[in-house]
C-alpha atoms as a PDB file:
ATOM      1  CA  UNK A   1      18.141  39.463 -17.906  1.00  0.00           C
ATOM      2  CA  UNK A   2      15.078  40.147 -16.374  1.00  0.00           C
ATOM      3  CA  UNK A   3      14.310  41.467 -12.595  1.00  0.00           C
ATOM      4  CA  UNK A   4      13.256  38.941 -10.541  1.00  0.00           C
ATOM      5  CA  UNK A   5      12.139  38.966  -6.377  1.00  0.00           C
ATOM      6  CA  UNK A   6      13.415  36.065  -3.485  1.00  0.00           C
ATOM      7  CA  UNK A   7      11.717  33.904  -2.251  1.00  0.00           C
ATOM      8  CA  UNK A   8      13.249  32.694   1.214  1.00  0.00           C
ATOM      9  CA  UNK A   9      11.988  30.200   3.314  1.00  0.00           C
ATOM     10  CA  UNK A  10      12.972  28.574   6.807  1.00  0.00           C
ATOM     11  CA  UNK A  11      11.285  25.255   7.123  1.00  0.00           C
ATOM     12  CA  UNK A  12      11.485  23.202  10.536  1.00  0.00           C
ATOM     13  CA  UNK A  13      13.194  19.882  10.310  1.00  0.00           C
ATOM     14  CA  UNK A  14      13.832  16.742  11.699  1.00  0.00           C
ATOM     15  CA  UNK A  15      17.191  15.792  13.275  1.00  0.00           C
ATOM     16  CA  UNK A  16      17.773  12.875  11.466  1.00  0.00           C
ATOM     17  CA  UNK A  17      17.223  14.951   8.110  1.00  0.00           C
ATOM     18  CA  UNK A  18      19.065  17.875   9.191  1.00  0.00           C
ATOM     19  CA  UNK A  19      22.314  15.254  10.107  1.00  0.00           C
ATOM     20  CA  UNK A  20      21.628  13.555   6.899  1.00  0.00           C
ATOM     21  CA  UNK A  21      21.691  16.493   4.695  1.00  0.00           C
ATOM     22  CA  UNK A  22      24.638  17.859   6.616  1.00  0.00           C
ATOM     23  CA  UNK A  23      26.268  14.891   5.584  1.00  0.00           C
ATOM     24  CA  UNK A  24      26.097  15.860   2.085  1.00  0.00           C
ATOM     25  CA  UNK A  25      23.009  13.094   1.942  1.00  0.00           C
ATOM     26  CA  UNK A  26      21.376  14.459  -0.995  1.00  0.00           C
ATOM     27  CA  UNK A  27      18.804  11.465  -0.340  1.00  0.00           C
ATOM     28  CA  UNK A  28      17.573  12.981   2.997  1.00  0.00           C
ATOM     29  CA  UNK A  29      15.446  15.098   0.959  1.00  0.00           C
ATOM     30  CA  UNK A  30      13.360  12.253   0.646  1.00  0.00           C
ATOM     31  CA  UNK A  31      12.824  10.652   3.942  1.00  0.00           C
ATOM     32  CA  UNK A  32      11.537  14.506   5.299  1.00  0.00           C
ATOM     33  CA  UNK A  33       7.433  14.684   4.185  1.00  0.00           C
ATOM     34  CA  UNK A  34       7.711  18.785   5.019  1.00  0.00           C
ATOM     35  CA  UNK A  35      10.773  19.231   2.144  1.00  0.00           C
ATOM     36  CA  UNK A  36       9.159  16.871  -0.088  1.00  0.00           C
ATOM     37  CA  UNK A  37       6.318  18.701  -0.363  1.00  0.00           C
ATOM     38  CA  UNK A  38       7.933  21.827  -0.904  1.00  0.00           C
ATOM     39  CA  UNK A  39       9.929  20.367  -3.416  1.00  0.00           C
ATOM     40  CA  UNK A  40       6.483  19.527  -4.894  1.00  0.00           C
ATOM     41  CA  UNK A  41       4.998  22.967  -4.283  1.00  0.00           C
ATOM     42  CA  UNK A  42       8.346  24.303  -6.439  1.00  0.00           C
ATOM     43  CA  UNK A  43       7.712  22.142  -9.165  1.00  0.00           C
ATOM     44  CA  UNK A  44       4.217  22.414  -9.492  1.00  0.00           C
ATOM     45  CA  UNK A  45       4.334  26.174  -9.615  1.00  0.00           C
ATOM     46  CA  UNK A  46       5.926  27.254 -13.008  1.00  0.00           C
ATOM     47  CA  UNK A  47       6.838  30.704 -12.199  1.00  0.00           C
ATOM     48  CA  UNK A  48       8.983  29.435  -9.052  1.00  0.00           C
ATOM     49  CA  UNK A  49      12.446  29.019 -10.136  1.00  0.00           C
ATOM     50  CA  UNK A  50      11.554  29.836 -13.506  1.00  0.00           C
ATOM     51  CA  UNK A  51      15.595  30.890 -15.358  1.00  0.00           C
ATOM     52  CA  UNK A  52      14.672  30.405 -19.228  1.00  0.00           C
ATOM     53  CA  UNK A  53      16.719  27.228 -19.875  1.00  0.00           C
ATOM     54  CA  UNK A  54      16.710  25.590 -16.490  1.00  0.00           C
ATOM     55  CA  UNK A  55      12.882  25.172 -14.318  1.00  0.00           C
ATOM     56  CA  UNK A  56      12.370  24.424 -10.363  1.00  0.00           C
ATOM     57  CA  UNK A  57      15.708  26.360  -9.972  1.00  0.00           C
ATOM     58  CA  UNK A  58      16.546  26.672  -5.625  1.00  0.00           C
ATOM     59  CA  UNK A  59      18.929  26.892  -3.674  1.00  0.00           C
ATOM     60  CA  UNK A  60      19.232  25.049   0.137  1.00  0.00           C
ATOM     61  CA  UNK A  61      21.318  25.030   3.268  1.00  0.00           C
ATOM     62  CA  UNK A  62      20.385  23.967   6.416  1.00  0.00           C
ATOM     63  CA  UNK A  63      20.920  25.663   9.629  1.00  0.00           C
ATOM     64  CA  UNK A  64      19.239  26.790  13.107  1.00  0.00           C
ATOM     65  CA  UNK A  65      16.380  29.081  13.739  1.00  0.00           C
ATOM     66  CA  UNK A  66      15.258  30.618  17.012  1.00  0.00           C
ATOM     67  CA  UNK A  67      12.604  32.080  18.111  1.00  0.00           C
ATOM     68  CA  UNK A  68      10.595  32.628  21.561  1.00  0.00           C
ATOM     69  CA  UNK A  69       6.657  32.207  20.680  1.00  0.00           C
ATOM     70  CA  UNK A  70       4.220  34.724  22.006  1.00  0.00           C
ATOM     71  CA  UNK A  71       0.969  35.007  23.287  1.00  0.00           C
ATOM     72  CA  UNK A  72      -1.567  34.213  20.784  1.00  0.00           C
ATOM     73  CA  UNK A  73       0.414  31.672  18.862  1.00  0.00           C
ATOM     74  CA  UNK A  74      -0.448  28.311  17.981  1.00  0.00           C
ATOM     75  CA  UNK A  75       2.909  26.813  17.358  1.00  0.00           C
ATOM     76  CA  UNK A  76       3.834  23.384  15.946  1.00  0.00           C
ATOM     77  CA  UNK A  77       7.151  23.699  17.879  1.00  0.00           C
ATOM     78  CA  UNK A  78       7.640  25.398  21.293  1.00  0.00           C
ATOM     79  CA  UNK A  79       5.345  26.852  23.590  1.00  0.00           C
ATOM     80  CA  UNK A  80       4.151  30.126  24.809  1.00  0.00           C
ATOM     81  CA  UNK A  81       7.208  31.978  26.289  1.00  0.00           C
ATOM     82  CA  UNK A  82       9.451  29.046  25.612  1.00  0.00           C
ATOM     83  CA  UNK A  83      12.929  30.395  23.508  1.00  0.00           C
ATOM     84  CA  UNK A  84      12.944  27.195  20.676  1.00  0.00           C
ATOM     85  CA  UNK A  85      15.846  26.459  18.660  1.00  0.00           C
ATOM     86  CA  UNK A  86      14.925  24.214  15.755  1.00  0.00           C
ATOM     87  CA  UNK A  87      17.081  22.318  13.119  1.00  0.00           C
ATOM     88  CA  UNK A  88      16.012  24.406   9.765  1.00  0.00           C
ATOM     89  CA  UNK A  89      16.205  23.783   5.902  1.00  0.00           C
ATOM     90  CA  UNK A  90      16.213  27.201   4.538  1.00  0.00           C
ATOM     91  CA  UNK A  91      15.096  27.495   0.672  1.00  0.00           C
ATOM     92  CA  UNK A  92      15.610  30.042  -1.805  1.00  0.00           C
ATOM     93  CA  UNK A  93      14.034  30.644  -4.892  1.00  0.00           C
ATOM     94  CA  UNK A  94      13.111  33.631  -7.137  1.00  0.00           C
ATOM     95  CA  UNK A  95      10.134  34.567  -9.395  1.00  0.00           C
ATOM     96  CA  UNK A  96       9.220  37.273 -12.088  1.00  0.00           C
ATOM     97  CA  UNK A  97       9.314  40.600 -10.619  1.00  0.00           C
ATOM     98  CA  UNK A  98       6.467  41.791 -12.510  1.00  0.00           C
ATOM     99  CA  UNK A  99       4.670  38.729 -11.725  1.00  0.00           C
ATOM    100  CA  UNK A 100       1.292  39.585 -10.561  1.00  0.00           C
ATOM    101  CA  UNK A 101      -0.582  39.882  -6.904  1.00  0.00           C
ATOM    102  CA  UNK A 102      -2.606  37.609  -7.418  1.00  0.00           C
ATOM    103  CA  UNK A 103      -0.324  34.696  -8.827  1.00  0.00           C
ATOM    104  CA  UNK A 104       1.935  35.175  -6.128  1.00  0.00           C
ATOM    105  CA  UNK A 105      -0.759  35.468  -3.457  1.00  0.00           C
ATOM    106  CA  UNK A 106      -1.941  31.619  -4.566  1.00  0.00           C
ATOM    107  CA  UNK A 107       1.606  30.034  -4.800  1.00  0.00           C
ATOM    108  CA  UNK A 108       2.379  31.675  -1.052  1.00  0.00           C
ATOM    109  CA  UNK A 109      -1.257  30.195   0.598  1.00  0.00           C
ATOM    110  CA  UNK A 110      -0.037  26.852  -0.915  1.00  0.00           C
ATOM    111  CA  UNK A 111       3.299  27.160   0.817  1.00  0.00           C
ATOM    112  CA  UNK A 112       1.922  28.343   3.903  1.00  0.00           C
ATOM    113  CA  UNK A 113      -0.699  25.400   3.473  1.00  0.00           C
ATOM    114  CA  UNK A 114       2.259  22.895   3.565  1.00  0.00           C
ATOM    115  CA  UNK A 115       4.092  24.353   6.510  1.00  0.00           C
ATOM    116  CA  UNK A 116       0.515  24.519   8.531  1.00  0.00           C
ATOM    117  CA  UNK A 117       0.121  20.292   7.232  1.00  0.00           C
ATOM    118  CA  UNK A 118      -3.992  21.901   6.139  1.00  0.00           C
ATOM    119  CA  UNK A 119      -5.869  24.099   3.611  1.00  0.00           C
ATOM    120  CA  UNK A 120      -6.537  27.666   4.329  1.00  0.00           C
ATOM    121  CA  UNK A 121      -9.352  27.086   1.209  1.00  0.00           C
END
């Protein structure tokens, strides 16, 4: 076995995904552009998920997050001062532990690309 590091993310959702995939609608996936893309992101990026026999490996629930945004944010969701609750799919992955800085750096500006809907290139 080899020591690996978790990757966790919360991902905003729409409430007709978040019903669907609490529904056990496996198919939900594909009707939410944010998940599909990070389902792309996963299997696009080789060291993500990466267990020997088995590639793209995650795990998913979906849930609530809360937060109250703060001066100085640009939020896609909520306003300044506002306490937001938001439908959430959270994703788990893992990766190499010894995986380098730099490798890691690239796959978590593409994820943060996704969430942002732009390029931070």
């Amino acid at each position: 076995m080899k020591s690996v590091r978790k990757l966790r993310v919360h991902w905003p959702i729409a409430s007709e995904t978040f019903a669907g995939l609490a529904e056990g609608e496996a198919g939900a996936f594909r009707n939410d552009h944010g998940i599909t893309a990070l389902l792309q992101a996963l299997a696009d990026s080789p060291e993500l998920g990466d267990f020997g026999n088995y590639r793209h490996v995650f795990e998913s629930g979906v849930g609530f997050e809360g937060f109250t945004v703060a001066e100085g944010a640009n939020p896609t969701l909520g306003q300044v001062g506002q306490r937001t609750i938001s439908p959430t799919f959270v994703f788990t992955t893992y990766f190499d532990a010894a995986l380098d800085d730099e490798r890691v750096d690239r796959f978590m500006r593409h994820l943060v690309e996704i969430h942002l809907g732009k390029s931070l290139s």
